[in-house]
C-alpha atoms as a PDB file:
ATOM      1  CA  UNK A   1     139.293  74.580  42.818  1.00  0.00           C
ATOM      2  CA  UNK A   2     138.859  71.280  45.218  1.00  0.00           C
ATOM      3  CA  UNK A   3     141.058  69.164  42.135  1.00  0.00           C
ATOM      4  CA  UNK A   4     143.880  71.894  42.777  1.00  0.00           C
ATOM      5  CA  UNK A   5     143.952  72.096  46.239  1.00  0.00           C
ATOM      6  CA  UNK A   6     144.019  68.178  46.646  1.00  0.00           C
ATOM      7  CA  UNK A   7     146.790  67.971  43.936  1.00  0.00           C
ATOM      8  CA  UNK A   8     149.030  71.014  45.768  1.00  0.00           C
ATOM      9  CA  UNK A   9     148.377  69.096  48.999  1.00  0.00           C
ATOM     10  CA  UNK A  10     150.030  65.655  47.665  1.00  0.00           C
ATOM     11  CA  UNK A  11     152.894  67.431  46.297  1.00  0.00           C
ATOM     12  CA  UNK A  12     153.713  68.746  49.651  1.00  0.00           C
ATOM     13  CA  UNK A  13     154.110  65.705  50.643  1.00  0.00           C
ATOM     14  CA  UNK A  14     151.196  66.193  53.355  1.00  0.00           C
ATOM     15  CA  UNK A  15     149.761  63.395  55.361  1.00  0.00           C
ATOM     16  CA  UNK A  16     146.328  63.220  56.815  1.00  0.00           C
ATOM     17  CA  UNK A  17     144.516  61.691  59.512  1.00  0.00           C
ATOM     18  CA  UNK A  18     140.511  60.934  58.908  1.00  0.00           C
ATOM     19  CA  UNK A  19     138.508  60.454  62.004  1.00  0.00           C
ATOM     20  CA  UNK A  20     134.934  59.054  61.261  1.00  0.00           C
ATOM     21  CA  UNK A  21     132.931  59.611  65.071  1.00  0.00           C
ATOM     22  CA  UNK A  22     129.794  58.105  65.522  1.00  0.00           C
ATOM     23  CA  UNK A  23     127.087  57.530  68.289  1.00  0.00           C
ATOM     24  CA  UNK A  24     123.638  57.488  68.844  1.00  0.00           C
ATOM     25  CA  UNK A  25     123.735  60.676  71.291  1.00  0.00           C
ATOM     26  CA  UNK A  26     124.406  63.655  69.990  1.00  0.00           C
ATOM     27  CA  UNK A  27     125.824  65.156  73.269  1.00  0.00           C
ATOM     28  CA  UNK A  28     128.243  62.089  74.176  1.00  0.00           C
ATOM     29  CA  UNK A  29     129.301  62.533  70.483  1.00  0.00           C
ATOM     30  CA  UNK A  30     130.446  66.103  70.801  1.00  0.00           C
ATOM     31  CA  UNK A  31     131.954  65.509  74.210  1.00  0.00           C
ATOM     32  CA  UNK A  32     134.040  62.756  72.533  1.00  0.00           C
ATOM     33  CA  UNK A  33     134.927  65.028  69.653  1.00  0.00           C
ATOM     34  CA  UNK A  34     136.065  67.913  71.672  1.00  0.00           C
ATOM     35  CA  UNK A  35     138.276  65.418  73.580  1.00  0.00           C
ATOM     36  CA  UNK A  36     140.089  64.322  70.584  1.00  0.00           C
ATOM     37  CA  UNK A  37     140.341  67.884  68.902  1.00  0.00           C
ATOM     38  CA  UNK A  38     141.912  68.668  72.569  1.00  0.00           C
ATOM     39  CA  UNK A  39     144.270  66.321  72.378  1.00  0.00           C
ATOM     40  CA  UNK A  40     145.365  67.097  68.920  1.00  0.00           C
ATOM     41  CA  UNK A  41     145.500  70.670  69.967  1.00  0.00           C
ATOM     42  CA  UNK A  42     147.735  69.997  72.778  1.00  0.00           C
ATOM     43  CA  UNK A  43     150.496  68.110  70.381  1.00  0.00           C
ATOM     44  CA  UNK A  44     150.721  70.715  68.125  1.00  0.00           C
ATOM     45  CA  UNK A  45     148.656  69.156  65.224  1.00  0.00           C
ATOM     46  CA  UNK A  46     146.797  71.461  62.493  1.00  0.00           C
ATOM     47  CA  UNK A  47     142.727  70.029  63.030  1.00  0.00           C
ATOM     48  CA  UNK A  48     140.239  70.780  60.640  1.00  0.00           C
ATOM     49  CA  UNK A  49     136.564  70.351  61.991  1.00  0.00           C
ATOM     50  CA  UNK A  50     134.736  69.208  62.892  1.00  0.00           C
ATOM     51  CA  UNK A  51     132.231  68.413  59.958  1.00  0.00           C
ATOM     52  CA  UNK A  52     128.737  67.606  60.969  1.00  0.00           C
ATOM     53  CA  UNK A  53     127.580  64.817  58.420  1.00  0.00           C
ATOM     54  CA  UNK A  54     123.951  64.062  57.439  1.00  0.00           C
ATOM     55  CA  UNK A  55     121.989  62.109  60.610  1.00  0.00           C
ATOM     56  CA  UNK A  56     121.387  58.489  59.693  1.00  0.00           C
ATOM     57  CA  UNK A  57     117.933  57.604  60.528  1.00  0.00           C
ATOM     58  CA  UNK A  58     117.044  54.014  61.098  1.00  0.00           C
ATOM     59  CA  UNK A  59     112.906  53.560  61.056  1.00  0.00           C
ATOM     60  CA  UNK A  60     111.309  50.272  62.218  1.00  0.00           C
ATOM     61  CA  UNK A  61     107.513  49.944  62.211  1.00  0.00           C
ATOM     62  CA  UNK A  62     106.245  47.226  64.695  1.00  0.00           C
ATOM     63  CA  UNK A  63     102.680  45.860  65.111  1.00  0.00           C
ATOM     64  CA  UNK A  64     101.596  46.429  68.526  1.00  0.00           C
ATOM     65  CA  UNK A  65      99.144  42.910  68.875  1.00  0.00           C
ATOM     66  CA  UNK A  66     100.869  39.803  68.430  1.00  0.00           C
ATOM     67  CA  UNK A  67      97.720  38.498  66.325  1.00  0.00           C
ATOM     68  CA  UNK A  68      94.980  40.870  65.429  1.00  0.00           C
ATOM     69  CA  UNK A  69      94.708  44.503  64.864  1.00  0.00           C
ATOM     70  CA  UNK A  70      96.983  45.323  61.898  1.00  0.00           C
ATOM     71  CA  UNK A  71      95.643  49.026  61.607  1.00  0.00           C
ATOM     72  CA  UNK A  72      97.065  49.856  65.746  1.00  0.00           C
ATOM     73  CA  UNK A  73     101.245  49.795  64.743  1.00  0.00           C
ATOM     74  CA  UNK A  74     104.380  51.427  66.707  1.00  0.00           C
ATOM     75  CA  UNK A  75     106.908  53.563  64.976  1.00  0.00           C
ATOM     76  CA  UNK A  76     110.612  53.417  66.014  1.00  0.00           C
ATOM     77  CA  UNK A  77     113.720  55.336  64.582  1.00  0.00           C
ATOM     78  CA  UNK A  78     116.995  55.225  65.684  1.00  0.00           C
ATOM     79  CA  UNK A  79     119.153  58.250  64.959  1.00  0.00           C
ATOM     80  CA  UNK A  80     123.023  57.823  64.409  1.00  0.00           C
ATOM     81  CA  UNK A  81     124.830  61.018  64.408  1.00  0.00           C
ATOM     82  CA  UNK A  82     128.658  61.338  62.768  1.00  0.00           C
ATOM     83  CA  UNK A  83     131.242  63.754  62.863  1.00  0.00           C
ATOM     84  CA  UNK A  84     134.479  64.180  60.552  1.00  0.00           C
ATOM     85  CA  UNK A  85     138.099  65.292  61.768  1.00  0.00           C
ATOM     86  CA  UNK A  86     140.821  65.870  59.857  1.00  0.00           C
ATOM     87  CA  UNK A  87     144.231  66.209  61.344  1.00  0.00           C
ATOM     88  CA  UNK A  88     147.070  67.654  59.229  1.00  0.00           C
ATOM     89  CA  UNK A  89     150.701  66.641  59.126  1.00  0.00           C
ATOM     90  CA  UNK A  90     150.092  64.665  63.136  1.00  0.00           C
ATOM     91  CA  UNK A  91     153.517  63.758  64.134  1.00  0.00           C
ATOM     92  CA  UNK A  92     154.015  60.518  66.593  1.00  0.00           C
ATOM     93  CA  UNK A  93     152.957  61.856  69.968  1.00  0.00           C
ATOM     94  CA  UNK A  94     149.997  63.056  68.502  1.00  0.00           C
ATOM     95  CA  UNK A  95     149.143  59.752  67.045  1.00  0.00           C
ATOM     96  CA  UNK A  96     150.129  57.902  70.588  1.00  0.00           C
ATOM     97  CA  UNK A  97     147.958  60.515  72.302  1.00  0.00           C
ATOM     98  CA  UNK A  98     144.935  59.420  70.130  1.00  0.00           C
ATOM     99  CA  UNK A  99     145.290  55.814  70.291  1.00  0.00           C
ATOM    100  CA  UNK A 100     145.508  56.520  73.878  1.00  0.00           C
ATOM    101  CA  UNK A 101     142.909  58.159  74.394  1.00  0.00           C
ATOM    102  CA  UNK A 102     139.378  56.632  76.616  1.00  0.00           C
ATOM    103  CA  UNK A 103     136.024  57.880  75.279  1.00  0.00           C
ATOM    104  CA  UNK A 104     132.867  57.165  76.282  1.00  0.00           C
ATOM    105  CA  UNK A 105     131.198  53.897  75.655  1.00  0.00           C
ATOM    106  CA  UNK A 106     128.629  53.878  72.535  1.00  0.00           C
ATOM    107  CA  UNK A 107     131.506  55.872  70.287  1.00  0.00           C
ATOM    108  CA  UNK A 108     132.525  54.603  67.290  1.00  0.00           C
ATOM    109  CA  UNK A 109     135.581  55.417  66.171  1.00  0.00           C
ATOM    110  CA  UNK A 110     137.141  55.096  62.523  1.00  0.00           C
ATOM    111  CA  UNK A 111     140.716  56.079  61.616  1.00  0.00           C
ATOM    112  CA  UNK A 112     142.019  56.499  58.084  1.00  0.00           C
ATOM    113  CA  UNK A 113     145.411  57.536  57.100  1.00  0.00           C
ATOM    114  CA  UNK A 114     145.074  59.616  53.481  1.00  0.00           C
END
């Protein structure tokens, strides 16, 4: 069925914007994702999402004496969480409204144009 759909959608001619979000909070990421569904919203753009993708988790095992000791070791992980956004047919104010657009420091933003 997914073969179709994708084959029905390029024959409509029907462009799409990707937006990868990542951060390392969870809360500052959904903040930042509401703001840019929001603003999509607001310029008449058809949004689909957003997709929760799988948690990267970063692990990083550290000896805790400089010399000695081997067997007494610290465990550190680092969680990055992502979002996906899709944004159907976005005319040009929508796309000026997103480049526009100030979100929180520690967001990682990637835009792809399918």
């Amino acid at each position: 069925m997914a073969t179709t759909e994708k084959k029905s959608a390029k024959k409509d001619g029907a462009v799409k914007l990707r937006i990868r979000v990542r951060a390392y909070e969870s809360k500052i990421l959904d903040a930042s994702v509401k703001q840019i569904i929001d603003t999509a919203v607001r310029h008449d753009a058809q949004v689909v999402g957003p997709v929760p993708l799988p948690t990267e988790i970063k692990k990083y095992t550290v000896n805790r004496a400089t010399f000695v000791y081997k067997d007494s070791r610290e465990q550190f992980e680092m969680r990055i969480h992502k979002r996906l956004i899709d944004i159907i047919n976005p005319n040009q104010k929508t796309i000026e409204a997103l480049t526009n657009l100030n979100l929180p420091s520690g967001v990682e933003v990637d835009v792809k144009m399918l």
